[in-house]
Protein backbone atom coordinates (compact mmCIF):
# COMPACT_ATOMS: atom_id res chain seq x y z
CA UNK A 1 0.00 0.00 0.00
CA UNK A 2 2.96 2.33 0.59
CA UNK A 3 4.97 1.50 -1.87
CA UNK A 4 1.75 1.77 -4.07
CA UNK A 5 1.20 5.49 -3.10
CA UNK A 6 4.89 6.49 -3.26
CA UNK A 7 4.32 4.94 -7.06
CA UNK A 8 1.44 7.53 -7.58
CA UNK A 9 2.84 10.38 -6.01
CA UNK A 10 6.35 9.70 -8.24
CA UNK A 11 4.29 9.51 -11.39
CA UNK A 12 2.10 12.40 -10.21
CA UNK A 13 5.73 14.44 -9.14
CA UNK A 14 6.56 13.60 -12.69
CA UNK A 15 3.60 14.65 -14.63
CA UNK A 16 3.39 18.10 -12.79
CA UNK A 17 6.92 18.51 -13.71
CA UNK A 18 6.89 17.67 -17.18
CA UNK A 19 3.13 20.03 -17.47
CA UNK A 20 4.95 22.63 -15.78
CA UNK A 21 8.13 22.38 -18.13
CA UNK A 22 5.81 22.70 -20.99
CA UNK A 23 3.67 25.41 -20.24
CA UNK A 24 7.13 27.66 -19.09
CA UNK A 25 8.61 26.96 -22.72
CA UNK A 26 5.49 27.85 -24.72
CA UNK A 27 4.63 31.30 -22.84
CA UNK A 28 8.71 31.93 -23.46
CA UNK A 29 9.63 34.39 -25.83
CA UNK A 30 13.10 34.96 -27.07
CA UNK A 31 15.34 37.65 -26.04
CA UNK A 32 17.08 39.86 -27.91
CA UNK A 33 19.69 41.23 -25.83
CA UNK A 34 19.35 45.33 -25.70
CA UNK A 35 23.13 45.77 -27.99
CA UNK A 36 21.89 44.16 -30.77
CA UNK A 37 18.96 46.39 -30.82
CA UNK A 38 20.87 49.45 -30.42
CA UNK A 39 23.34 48.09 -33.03
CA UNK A 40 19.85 47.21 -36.03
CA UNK A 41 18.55 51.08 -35.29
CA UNK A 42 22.61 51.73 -36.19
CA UNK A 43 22.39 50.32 -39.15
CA UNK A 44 18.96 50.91 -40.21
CA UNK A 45 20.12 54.73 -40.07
CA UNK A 46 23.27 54.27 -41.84
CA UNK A 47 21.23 52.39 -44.72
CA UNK A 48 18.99 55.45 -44.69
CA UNK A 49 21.51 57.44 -44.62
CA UNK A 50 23.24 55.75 -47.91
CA UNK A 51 20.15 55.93 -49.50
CA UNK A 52 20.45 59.68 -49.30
CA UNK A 53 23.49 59.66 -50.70
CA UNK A 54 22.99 57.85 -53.50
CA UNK A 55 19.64 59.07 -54.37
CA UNK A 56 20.92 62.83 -54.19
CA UNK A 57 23.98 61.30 -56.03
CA UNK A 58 21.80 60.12 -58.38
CA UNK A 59 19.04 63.67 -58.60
CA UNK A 60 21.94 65.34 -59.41
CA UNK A 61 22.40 67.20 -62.59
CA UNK A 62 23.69 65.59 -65.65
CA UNK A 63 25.47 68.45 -66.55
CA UNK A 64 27.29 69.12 -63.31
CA UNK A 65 30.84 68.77 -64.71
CA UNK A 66 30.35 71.70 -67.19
CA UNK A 67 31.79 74.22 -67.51
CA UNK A 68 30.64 77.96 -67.57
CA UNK A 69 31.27 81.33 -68.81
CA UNK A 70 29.43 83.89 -67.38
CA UNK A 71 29.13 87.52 -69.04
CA UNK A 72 27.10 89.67 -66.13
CA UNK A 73 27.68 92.49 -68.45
CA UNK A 74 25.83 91.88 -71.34
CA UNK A 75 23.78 89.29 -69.53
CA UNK A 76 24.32 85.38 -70.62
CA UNK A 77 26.26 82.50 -69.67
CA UNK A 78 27.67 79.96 -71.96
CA UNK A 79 27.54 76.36 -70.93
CA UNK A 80 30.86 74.23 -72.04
CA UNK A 81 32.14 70.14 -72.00
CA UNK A 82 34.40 69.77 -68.86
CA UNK A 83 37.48 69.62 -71.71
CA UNK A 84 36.73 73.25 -71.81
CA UNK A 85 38.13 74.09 -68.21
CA UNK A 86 40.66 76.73 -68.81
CA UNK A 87 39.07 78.11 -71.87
CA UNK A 88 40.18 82.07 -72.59
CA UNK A 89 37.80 84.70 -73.89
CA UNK A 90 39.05 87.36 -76.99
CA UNK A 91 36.83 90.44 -77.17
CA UNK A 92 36.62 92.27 -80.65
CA UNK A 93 33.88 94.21 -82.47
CA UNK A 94 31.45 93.14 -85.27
CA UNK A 95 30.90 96.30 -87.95
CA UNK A 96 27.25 96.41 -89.12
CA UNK A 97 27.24 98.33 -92.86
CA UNK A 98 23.97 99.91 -93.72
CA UNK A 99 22.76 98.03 -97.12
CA UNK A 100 21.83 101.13 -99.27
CA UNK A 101 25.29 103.37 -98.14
CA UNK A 102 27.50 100.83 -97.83
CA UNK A 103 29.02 102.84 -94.73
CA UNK A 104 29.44 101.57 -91.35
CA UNK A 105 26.88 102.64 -89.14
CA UNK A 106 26.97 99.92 -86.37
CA UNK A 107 28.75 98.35 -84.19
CA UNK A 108 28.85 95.89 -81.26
CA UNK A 109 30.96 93.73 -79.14
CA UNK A 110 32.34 89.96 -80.36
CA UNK A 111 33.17 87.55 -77.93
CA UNK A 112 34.81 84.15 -78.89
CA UNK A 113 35.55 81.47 -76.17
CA UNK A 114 38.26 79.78 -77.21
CA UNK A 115 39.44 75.90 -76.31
CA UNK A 116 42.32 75.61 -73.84
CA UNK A 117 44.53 74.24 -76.13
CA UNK A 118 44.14 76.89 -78.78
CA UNK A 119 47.83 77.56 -80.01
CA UNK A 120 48.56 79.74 -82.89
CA UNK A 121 50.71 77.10 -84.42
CA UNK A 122 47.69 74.79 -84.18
CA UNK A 123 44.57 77.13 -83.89
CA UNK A 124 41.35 75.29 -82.94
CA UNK A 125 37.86 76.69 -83.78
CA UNK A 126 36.41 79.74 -81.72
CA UNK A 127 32.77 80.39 -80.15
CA UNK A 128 31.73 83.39 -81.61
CA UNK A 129 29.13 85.04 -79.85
CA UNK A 130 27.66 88.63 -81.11
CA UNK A 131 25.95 90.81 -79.24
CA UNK A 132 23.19 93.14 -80.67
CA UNK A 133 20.57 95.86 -79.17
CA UNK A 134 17.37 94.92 -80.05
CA UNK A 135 17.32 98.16 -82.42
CA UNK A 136 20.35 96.74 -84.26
CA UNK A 137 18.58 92.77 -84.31
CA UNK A 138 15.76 94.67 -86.03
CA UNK A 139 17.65 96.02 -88.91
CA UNK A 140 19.56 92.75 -89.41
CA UNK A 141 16.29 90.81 -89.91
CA UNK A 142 14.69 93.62 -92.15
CA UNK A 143 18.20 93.53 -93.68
CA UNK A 144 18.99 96.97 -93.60
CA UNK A 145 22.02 96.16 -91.62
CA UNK A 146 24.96 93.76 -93.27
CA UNK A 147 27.34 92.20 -90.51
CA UNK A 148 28.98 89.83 -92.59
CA UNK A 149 30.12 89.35 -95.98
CA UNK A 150 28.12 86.33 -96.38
CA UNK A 151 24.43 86.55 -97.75
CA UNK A 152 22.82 85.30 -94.99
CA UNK A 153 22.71 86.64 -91.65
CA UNK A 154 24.02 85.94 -87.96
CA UNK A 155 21.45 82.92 -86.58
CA UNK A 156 19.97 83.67 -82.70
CA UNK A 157 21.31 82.25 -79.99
CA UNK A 158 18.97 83.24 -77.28
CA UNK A 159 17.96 87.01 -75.81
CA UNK A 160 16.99 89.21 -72.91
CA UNK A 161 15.20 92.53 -72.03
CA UNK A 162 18.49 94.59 -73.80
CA UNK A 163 20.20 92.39 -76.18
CA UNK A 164 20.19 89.70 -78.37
CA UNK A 165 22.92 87.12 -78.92
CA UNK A 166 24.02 85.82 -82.04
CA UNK A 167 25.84 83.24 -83.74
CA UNK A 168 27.43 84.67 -86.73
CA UNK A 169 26.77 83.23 -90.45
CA UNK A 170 29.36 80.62 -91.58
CA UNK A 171 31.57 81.16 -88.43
CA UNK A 172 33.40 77.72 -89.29
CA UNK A 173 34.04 78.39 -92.85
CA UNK A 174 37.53 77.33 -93.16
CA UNK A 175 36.70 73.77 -90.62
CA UNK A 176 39.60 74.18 -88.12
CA UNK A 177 40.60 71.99 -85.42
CA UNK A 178 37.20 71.25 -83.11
CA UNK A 179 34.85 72.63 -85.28
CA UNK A 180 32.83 69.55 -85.05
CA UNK A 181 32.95 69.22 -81.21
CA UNK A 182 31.82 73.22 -81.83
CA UNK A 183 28.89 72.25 -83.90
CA UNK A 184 27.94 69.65 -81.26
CA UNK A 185 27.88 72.17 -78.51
CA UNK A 186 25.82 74.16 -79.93
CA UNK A 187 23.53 72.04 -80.75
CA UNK A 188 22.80 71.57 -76.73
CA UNK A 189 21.35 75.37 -76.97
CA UNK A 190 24.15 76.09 -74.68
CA UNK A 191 23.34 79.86 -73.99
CA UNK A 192 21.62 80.73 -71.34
CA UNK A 193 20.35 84.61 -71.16
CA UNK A 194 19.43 86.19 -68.02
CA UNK A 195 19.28 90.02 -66.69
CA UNK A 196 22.14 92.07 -67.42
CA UNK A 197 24.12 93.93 -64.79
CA UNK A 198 22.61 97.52 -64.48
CA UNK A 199 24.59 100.40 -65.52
């Protein structure tokens, strides 16, 4: 009879145990120690912060390595490849002959940008840029005023308030060094007009 209860109370000990050891283990969750959570908020901000990076690195403009020339006097700037850096400007004057005289009665600044590696042993081609008053654009497209030799006129580049800016007609006549890479620069629409500086 004893040994018959210690029997049950054994087997009872032993099924209390074994309930109890289950029911711990399923309510048990597992822990994360504190560091590592400190250490995934780390790198959750460093990933957000690379994702800045790269998508500001990525928003940013195409054109960012170009180059510019800036003329606040006149008011333009003239966009150029990255090659360009160093370029050097030469300031002249276009002559603007009335048609029906044949005298000079205009006149205007010319600005050429010229490449970096320009030499006059090995001359590369120019960016000639005109400048006209709107007055003087008017009598070039009534053509009243001749600027050039050639029969057709200077082509627009772009414009402000004051003055308009001009490529002149057959600029590239004689196809020097770069007049290709010239041609494809233009092409881009490169001249950007904006207010100029007041007097």
């Amino acid at each position: 009879m004893i040994c018959l209860f210690k029997r049950t109370t054994i087997k009872c000990t032993v099924v209390a145990l074994v309930l109890t050891f289950m029911v711990g283990c399923s309510n048990t969750k597992p822990v994360t120690p504190a560091v590592n959570d400190k250490d995934q908020s780390k790198s959750t901000t460093a990933i957000n912060q690379n994702n800045k990076g790269a998508s500001s690195t990525s928003s940013s403009p195409v054109n960012s390595n170009l180059v510019e020339y800036k003329n606040s006097q006149y008011g333009f700037s003239f966009s150029l490849p990255a090659s360009w850096k160093g370029y050097s400007i030469v300031t002249d004057k276009w002559d603007g002959t009335d048609t029906k005289s044949g005298k000079v009665t205009q006149t205007g600044p010319l600005y050429s940008i010229r490449h970096p590696q320009w030499t006059s042993g090995k001359p590369r081609q120019d960016i000639p840029i005109m400048v006209f008053t709107i007055a003087q654009w008017k009598l070039v497209l009534q053509e009243t005023l001749a600027v050039s030799a050639a029969p057709i006129g200077p082509s627009e580049l772009g414009r402000n308030s004051n003055y308009v800016f001009a490529l002149p007609a057959r600029y590239n006549f004689a196809y020097p060094l770069g007049y290709k890479e010239v041609d494809q620069i233009l092409r881009g629409k490169p001249l950007h007009p904006m207010q100029p500086a007041s007097k």
